[in-house]
PDB file of N, CA and C in Angstrom:
ATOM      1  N   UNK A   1       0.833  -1.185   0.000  1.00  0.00           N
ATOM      2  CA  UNK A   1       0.000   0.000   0.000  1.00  0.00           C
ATOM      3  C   UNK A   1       0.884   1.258   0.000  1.00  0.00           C
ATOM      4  N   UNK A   2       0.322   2.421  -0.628  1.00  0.00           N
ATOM      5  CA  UNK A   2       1.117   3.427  -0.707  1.00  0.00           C
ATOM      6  C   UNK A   2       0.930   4.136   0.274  1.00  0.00           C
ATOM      7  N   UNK A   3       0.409   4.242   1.029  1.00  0.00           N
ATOM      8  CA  UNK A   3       0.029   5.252   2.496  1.00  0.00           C
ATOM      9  C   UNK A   3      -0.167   6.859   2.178  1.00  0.00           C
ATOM     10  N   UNK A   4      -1.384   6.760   1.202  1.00  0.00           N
ATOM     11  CA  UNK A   4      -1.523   7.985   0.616  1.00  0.00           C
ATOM     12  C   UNK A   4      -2.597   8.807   1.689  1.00  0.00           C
ATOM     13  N   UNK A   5      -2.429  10.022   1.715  1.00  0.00           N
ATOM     14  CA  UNK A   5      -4.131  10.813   2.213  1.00  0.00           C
ATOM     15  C   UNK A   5      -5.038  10.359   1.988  1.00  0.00           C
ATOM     16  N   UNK A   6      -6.457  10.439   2.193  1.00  0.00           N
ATOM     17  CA  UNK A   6      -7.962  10.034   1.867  1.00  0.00           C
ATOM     18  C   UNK A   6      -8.177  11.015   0.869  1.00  0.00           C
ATOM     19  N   UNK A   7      -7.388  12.219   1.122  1.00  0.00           N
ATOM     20  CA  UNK A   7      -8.392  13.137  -0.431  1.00  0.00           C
ATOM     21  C   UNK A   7      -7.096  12.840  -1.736  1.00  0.00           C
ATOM     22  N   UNK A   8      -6.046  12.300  -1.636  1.00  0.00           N
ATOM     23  CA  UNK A   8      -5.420  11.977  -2.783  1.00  0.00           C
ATOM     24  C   UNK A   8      -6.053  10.945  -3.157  1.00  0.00           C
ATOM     25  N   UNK A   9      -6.739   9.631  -2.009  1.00  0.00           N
ATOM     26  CA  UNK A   9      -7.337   8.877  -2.817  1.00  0.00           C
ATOM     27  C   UNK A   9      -8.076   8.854  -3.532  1.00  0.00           C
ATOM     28  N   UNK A  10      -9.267  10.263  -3.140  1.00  0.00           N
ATOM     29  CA  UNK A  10     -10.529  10.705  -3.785  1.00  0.00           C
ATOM     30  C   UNK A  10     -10.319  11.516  -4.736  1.00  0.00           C
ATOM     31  N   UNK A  11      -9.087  11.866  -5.243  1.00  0.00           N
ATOM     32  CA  UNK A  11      -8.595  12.766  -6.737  1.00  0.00           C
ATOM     33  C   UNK A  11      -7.972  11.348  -7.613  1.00  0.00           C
ATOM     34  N   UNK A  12      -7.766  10.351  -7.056  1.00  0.00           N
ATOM     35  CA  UNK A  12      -7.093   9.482  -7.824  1.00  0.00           C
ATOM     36  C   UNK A  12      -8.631   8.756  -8.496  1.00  0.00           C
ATOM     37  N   UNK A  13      -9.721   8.490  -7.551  1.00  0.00           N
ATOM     38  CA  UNK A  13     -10.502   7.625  -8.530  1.00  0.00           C
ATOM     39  C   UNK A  13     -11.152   8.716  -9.379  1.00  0.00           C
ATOM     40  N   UNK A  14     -11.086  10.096  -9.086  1.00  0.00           N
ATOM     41  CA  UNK A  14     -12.230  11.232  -9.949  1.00  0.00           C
ATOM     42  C   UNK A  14     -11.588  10.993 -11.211  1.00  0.00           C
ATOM     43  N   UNK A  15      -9.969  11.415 -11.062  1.00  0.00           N
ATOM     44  CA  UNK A  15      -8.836  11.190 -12.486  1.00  0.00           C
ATOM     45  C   UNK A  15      -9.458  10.059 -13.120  1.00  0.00           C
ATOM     46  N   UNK A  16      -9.201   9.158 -12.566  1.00  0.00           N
ATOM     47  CA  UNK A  16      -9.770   7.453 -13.111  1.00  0.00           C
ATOM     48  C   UNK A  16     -10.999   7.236 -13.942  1.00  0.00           C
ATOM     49  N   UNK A  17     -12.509   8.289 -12.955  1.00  0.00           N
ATOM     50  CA  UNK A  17     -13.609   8.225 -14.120  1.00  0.00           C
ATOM     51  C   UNK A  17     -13.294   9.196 -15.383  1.00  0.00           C
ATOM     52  N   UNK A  18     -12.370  10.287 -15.002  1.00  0.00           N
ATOM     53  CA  UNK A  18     -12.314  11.843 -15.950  1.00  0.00           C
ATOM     54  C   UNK A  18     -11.957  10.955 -17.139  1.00  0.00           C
ATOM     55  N   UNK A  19     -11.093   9.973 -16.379  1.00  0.00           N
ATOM     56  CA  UNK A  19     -10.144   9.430 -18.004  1.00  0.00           C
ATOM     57  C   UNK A  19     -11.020   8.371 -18.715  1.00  0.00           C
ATOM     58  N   UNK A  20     -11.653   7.573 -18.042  1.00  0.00           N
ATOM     59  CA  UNK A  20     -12.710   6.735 -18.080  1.00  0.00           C
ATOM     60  C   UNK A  20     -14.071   6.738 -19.509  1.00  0.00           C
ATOM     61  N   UNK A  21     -14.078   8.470 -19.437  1.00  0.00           N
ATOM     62  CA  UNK A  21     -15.189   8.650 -20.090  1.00  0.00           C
ATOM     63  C   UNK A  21     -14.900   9.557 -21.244  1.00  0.00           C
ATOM     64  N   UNK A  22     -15.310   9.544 -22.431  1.00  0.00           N
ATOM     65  CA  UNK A  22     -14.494   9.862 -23.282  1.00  0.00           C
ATOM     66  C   UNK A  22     -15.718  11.189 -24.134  1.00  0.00           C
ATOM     67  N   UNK A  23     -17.059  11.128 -23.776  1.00  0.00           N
ATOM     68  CA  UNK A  23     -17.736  11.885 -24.221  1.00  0.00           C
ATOM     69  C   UNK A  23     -17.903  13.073 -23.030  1.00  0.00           C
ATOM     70  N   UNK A  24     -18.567  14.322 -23.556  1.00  0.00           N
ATOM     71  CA  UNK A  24     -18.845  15.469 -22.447  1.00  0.00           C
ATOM     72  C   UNK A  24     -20.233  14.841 -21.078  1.00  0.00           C
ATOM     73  N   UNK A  25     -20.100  15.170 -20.248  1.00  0.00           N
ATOM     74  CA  UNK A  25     -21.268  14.091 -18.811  1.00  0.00           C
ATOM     75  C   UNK A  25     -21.489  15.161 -18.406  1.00  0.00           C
ATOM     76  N   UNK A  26     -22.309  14.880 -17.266  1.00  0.00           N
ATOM     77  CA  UNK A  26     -23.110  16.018 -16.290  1.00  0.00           C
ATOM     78  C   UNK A  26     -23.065  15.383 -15.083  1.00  0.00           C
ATOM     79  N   UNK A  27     -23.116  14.665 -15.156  1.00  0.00           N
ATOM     80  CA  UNK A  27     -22.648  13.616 -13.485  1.00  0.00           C
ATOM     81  C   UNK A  27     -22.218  12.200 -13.821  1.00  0.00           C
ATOM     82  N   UNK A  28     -21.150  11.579 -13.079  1.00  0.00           N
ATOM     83  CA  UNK A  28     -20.897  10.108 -13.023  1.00  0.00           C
ATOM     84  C   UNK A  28     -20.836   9.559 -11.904  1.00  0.00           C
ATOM     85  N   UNK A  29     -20.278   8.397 -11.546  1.00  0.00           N
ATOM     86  CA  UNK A  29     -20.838   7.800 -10.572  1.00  0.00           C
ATOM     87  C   UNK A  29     -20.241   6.162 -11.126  1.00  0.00           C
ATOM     88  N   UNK A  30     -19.605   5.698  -9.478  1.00  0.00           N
ATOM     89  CA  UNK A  30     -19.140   4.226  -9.951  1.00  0.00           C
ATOM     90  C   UNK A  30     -20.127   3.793  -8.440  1.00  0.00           C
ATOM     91  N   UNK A  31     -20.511   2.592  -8.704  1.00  0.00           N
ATOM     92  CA  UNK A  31     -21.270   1.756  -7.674  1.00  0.00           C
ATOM     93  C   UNK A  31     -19.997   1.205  -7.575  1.00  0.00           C
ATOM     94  N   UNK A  32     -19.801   0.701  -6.117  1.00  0.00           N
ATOM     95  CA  UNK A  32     -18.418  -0.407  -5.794  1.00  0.00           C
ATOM     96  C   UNK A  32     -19.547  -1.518  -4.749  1.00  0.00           C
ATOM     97  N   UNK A  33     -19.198  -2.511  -5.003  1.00  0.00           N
ATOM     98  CA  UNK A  33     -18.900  -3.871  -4.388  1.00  0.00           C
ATOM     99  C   UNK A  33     -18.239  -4.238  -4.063  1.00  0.00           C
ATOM    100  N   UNK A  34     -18.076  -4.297  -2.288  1.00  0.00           N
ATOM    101  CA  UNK A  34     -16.581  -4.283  -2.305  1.00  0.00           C
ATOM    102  C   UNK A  34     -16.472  -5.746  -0.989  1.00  0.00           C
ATOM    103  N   UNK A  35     -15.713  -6.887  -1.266  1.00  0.00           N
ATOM    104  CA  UNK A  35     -16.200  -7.929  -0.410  1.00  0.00           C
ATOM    105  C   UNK A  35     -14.394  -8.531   0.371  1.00  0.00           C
ATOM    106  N   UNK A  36     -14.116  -7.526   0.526  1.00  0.00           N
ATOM    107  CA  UNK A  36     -12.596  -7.638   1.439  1.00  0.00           C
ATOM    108  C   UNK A  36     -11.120  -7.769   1.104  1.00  0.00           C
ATOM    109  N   UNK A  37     -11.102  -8.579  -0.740  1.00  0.00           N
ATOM    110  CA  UNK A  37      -9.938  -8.767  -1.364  1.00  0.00           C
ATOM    111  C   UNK A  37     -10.383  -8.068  -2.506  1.00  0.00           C
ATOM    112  N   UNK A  38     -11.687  -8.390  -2.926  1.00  0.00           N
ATOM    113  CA  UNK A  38     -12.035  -8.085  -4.427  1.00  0.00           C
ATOM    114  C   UNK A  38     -13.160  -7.145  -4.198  1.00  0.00           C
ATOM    115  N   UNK A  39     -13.837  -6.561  -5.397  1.00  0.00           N
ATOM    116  CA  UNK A  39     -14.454  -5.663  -6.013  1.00  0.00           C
ATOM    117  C   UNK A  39     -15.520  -5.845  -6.744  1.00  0.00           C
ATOM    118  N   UNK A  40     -16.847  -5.291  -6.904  1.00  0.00           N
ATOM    119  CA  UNK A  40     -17.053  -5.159  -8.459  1.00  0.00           C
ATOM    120  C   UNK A  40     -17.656  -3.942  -8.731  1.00  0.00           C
ATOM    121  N   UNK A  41     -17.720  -3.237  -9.869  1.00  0.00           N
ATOM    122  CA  UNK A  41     -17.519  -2.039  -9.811  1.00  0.00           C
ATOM    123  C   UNK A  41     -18.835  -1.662 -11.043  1.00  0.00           C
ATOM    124  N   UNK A  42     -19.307  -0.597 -11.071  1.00  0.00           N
ATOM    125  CA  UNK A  42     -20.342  -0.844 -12.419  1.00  0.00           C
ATOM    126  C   UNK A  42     -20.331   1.225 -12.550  1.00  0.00           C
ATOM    127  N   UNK A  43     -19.707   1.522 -13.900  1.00  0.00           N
ATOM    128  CA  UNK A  43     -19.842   3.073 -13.968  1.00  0.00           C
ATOM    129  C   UNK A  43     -20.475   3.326 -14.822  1.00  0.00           C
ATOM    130  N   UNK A  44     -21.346   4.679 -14.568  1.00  0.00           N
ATOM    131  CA  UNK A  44     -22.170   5.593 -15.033  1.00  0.00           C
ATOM    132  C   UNK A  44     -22.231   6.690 -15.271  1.00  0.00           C
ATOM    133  N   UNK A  45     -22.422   7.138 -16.261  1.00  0.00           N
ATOM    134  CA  UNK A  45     -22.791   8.621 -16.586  1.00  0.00           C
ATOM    135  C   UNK A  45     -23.899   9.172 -17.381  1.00  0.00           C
ATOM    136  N   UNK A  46     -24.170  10.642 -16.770  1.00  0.00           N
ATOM    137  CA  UNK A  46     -25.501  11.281 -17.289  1.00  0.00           C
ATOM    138  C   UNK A  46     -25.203  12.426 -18.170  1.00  0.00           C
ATOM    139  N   UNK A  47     -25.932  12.546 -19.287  1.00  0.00           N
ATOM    140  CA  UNK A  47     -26.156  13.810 -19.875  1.00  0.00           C
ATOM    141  C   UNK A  47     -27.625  14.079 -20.154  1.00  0.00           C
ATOM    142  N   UNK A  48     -28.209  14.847 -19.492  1.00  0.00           N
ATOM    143  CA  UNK A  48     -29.722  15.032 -19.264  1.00  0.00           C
ATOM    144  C   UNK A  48     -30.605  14.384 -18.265  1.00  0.00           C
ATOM    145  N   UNK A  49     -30.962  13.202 -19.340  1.00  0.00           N
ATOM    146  CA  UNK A  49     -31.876  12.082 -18.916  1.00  0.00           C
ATOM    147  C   UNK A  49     -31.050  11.221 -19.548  1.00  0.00           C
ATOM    148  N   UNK A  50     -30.078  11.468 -20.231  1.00  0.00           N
ATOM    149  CA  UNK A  50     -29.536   9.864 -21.180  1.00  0.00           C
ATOM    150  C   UNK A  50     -28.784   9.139 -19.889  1.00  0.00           C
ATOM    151  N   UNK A  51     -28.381   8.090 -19.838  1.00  0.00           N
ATOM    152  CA  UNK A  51     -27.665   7.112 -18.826  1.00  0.00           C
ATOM    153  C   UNK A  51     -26.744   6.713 -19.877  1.00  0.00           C
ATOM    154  N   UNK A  52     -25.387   6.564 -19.743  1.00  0.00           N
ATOM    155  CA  UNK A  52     -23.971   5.652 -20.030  1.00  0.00           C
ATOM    156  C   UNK A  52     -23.345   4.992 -19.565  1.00  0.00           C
ATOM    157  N   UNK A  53     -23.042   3.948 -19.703  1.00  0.00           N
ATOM    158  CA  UNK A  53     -22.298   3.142 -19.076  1.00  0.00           C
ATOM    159  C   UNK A  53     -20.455   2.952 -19.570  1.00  0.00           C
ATOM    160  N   UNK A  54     -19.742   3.274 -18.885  1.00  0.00           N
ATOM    161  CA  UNK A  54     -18.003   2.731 -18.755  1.00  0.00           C
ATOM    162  C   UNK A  54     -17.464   1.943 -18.076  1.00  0.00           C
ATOM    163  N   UNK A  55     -16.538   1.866 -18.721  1.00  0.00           N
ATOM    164  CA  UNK A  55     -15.594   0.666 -18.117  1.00  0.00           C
ATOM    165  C   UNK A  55     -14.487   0.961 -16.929  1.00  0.00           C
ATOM    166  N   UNK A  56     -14.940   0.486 -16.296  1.00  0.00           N
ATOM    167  CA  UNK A  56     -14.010   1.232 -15.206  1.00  0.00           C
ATOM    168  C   UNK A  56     -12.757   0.898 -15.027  1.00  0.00           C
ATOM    169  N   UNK A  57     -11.750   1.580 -14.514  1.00  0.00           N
ATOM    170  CA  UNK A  57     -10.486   1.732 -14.675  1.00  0.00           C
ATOM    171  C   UNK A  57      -9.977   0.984 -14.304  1.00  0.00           C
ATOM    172  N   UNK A  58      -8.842  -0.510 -13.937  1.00  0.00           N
ATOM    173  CA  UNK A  58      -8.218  -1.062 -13.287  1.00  0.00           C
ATOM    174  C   UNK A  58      -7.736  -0.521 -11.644  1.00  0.00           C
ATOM    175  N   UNK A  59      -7.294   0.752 -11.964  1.00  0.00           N
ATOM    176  CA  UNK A  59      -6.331   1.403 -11.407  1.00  0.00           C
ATOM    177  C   UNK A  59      -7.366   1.923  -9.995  1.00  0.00           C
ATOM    178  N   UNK A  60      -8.596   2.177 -10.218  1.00  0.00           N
ATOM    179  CA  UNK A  60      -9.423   2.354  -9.096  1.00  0.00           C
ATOM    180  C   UNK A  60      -9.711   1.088  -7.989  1.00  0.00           C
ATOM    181  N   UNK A  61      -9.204   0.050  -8.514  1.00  0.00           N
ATOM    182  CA  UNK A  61      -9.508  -0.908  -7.807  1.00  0.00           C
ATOM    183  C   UNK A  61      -8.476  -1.054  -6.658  1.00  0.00           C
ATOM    184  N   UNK A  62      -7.301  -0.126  -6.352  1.00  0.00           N
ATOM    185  CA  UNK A  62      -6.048  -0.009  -6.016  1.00  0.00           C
ATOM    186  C   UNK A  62      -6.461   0.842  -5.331  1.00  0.00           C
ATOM    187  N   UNK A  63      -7.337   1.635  -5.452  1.00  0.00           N
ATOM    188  CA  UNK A  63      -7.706   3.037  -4.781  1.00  0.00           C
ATOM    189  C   UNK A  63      -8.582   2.583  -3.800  1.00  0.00           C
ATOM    190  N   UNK A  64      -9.505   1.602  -4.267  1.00  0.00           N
ATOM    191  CA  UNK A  64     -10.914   1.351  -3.557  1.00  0.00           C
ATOM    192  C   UNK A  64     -10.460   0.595  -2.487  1.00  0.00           C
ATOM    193  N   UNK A  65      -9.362  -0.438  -2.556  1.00  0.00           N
ATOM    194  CA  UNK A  65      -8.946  -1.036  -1.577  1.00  0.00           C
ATOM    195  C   UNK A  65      -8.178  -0.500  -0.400  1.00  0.00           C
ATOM    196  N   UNK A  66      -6.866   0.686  -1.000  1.00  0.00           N
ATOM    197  CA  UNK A  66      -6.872   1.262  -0.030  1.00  0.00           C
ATOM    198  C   UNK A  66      -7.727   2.315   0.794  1.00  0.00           C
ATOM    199  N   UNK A  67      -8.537   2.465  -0.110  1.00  0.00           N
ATOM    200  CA  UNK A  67      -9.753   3.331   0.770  1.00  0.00           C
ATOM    201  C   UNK A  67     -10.445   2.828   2.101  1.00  0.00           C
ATOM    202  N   UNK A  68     -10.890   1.432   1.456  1.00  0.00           N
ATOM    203  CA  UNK A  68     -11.257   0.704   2.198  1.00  0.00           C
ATOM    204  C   UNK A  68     -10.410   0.487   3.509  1.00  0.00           C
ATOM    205  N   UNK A  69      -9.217   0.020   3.141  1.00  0.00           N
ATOM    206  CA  UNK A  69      -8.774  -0.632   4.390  1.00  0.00           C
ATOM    207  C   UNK A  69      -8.323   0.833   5.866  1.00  0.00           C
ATOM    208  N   UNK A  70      -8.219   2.133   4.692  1.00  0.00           N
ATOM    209  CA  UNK A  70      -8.147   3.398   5.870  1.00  0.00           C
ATOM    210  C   UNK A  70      -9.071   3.857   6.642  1.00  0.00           C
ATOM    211  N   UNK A  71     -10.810   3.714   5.933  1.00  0.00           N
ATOM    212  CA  UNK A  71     -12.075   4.206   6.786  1.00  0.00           C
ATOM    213  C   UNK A  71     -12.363   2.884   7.273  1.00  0.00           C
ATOM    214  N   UNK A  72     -11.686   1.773   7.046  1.00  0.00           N
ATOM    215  CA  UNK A  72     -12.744   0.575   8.630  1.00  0.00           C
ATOM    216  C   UNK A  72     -11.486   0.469   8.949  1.00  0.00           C
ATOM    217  N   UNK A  73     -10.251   0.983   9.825  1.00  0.00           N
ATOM    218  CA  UNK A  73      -9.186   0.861  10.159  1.00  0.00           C
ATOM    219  C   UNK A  73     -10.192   0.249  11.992  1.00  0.00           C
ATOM    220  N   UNK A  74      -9.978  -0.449  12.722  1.00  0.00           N
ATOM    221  CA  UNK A  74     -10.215  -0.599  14.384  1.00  0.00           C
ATOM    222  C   UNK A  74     -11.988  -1.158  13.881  1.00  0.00           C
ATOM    223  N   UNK A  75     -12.256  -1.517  12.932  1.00  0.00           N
ATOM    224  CA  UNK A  75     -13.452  -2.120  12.685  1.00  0.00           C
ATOM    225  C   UNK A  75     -14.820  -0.727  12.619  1.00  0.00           C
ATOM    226  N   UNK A  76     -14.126   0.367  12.446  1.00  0.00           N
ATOM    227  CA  UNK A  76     -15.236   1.132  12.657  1.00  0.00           C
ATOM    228  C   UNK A  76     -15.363   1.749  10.734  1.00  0.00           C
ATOM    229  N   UNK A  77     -16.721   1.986  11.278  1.00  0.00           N
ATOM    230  CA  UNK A  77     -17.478   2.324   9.862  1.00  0.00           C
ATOM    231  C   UNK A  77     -17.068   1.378   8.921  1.00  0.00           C
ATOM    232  N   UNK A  78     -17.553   0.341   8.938  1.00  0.00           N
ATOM    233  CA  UNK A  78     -17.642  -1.321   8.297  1.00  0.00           C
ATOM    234  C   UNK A  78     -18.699  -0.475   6.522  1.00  0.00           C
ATOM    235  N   UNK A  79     -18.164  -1.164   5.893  1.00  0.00           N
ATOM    236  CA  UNK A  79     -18.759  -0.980   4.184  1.00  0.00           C
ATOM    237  C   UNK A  79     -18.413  -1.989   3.983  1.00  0.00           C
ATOM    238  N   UNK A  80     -19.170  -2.373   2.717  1.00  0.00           N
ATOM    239  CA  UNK A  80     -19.519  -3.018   1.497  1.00  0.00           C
ATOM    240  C   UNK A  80     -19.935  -2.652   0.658  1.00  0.00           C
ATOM    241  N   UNK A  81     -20.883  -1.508   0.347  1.00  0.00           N
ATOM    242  CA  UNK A  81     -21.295  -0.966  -0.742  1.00  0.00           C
ATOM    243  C   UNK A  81     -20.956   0.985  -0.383  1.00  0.00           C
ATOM    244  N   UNK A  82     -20.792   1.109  -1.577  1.00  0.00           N
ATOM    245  CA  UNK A  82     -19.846   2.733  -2.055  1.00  0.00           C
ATOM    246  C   UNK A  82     -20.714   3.549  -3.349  1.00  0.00           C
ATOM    247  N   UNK A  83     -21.077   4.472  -3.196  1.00  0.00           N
ATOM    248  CA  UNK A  83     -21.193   5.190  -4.458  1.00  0.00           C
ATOM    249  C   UNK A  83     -20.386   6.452  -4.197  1.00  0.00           C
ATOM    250  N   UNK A  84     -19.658   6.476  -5.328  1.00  0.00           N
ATOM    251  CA  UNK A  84     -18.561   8.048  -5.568  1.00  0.00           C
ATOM    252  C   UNK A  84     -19.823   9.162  -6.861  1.00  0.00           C
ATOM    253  N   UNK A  85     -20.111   9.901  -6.585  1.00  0.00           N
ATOM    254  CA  UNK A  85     -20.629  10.608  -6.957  1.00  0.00           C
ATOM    255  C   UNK A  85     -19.330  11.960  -7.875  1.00  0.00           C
ATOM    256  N   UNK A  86     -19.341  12.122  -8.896  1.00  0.00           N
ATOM    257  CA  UNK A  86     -18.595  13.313  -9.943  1.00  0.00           C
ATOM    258  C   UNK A  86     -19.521  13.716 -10.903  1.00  0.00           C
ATOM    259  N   UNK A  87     -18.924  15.594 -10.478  1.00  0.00           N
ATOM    260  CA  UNK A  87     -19.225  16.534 -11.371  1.00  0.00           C
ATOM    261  C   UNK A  87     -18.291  16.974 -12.455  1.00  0.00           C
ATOM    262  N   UNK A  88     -18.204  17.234 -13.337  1.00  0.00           N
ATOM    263  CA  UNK A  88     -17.174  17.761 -14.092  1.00  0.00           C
ATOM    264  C   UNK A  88     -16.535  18.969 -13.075  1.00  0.00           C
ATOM    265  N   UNK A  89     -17.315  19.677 -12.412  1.00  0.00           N
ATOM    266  CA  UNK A  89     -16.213  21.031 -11.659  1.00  0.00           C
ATOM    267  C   UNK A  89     -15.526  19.994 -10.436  1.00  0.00           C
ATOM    268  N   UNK A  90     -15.290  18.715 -10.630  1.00  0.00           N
ATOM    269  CA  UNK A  90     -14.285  18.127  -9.350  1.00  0.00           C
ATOM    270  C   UNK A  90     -14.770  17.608  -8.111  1.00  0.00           C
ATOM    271  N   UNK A  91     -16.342  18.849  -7.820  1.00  0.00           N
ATOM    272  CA  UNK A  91     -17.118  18.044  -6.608  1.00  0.00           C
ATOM    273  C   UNK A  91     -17.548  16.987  -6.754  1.00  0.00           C
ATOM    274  N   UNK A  92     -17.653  16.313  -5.610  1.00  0.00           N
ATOM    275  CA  UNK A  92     -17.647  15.085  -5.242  1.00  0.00           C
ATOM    276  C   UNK A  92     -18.335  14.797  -3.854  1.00  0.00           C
ATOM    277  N   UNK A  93     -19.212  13.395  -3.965  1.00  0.00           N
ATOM    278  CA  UNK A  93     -19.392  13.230  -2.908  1.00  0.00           C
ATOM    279  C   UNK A  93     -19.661  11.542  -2.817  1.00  0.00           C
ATOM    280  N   UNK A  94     -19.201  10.762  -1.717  1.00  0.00           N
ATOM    281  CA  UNK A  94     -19.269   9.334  -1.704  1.00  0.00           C
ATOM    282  C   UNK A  94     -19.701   9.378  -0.935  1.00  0.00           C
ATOM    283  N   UNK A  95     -21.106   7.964  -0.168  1.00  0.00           N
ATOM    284  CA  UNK A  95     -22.089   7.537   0.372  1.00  0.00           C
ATOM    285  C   UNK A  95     -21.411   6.323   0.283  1.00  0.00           C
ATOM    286  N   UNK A  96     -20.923   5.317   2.008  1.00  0.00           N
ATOM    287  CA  UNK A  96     -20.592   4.223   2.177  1.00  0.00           C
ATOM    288  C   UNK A  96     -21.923   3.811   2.963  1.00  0.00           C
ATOM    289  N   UNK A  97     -22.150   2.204   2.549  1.00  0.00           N
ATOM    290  CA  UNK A  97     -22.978   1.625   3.219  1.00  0.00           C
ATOM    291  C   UNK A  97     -23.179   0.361   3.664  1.00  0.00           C
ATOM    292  N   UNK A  98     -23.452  -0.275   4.515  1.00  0.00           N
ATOM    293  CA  UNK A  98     -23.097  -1.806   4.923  1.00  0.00           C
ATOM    294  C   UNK A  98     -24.588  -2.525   4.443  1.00  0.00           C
ATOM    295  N   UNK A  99     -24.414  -3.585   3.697  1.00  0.00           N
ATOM    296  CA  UNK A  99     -25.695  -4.311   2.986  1.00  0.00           C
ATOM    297  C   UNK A  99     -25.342  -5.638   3.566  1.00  0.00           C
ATOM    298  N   UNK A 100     -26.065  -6.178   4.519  1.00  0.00           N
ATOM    299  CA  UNK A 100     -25.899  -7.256   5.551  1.00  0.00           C
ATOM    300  C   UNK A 100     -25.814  -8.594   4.033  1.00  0.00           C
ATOM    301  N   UNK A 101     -27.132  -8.690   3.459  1.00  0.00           N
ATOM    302  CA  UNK A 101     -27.502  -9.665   2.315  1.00  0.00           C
ATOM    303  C   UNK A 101     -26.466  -9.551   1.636  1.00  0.00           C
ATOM    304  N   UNK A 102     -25.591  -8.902   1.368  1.00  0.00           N
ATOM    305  CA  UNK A 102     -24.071  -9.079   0.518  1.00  0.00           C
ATOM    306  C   UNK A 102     -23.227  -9.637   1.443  1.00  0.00           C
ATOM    307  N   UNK A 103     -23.113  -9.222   2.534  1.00  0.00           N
ATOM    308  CA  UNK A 103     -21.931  -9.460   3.724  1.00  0.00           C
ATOM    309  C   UNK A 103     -22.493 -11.405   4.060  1.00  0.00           C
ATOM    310  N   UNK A 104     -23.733 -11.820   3.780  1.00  0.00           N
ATOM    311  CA  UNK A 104     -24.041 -13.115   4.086  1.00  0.00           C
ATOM    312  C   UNK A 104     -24.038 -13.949   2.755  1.00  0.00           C
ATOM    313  N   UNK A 105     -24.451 -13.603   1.612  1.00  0.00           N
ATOM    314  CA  UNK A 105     -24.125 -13.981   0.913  1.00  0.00           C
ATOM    315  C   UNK A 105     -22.377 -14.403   0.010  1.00  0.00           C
ATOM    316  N   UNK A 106     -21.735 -13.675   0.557  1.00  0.00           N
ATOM    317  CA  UNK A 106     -20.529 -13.712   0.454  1.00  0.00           C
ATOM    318  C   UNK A 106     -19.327 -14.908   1.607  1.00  0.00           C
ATOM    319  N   UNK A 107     -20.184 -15.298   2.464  1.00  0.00           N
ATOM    320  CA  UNK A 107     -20.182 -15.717   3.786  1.00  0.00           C
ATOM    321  C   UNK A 107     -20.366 -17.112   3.287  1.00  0.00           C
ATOM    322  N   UNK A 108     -21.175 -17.106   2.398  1.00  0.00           N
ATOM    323  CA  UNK A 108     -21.902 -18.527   1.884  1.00  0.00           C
ATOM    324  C   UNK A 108     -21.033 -18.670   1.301  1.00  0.00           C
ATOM    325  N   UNK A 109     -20.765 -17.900  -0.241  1.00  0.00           N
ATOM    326  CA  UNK A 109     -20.203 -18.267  -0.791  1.00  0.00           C
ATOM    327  C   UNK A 109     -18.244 -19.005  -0.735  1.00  0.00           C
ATOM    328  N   UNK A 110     -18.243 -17.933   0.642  1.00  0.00           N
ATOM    329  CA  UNK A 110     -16.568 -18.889   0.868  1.00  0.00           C
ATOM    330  C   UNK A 110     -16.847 -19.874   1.816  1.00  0.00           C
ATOM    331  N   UNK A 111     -18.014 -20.326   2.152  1.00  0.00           N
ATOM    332  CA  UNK A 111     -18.054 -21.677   3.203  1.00  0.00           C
ATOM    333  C   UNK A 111     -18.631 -22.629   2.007  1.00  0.00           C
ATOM    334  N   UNK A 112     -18.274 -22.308   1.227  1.00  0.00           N
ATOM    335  CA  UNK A 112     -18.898 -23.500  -0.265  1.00  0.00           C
ATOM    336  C   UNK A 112     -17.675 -24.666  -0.638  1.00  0.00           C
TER     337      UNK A 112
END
């Protein structure tokens, strides 16, 4: 891990969608899934009412993890699910949230 700040991490994934998306947007947005080693990630963008979908960056997945492992550092503020919210002017805002039915389902799946 690189032992970066929390807001370098949060300029590293904005860079990641900026580069990500190749037409002009009005808001984007990556959903993360995030289940302790791995990820899954699903990105979006708006112009109007239209919806787009991208491919998200490798390189965020590097970000998301260390993100992760700095805000539940002593077990506090536990996630699994993330939305990063981007404007083209840079603001930003992410919403972490714990979804028990992922955290058990995932539970299953490595006692398989």
């Amino acid at each position: 891990m690189k032992n970066r700040e929390i807001q370098e991490i949060y300029l590293s994934i904005a860079d990641g969608i900026v580069n990500s998306i190749k037409n002009d947007w009005e808001t984007a947005s990556i959903e993360i899934e995030w289940f302790g080693d791995a990820g899954d990630f699903s990105g979006n963008y708006k112009v109007g009412t239209s919806v787009s979908y991208f491919e998200v960056d490798d390189s965020i997945f590097d970000d998301v993890e260390e993100l992760h492992e700095i805000t539940t550092e002593n077990d506090s503020n536990k996630w699994n699910r993330a939305v990063f919210n981007l404007k083209p002017t840079g603001e930003f805002n992410i919403d972490f949230s714990w979804d028990q039915e992922l955290a058990d389902e995932i539970e299953q799946l490595n006692n398989e």
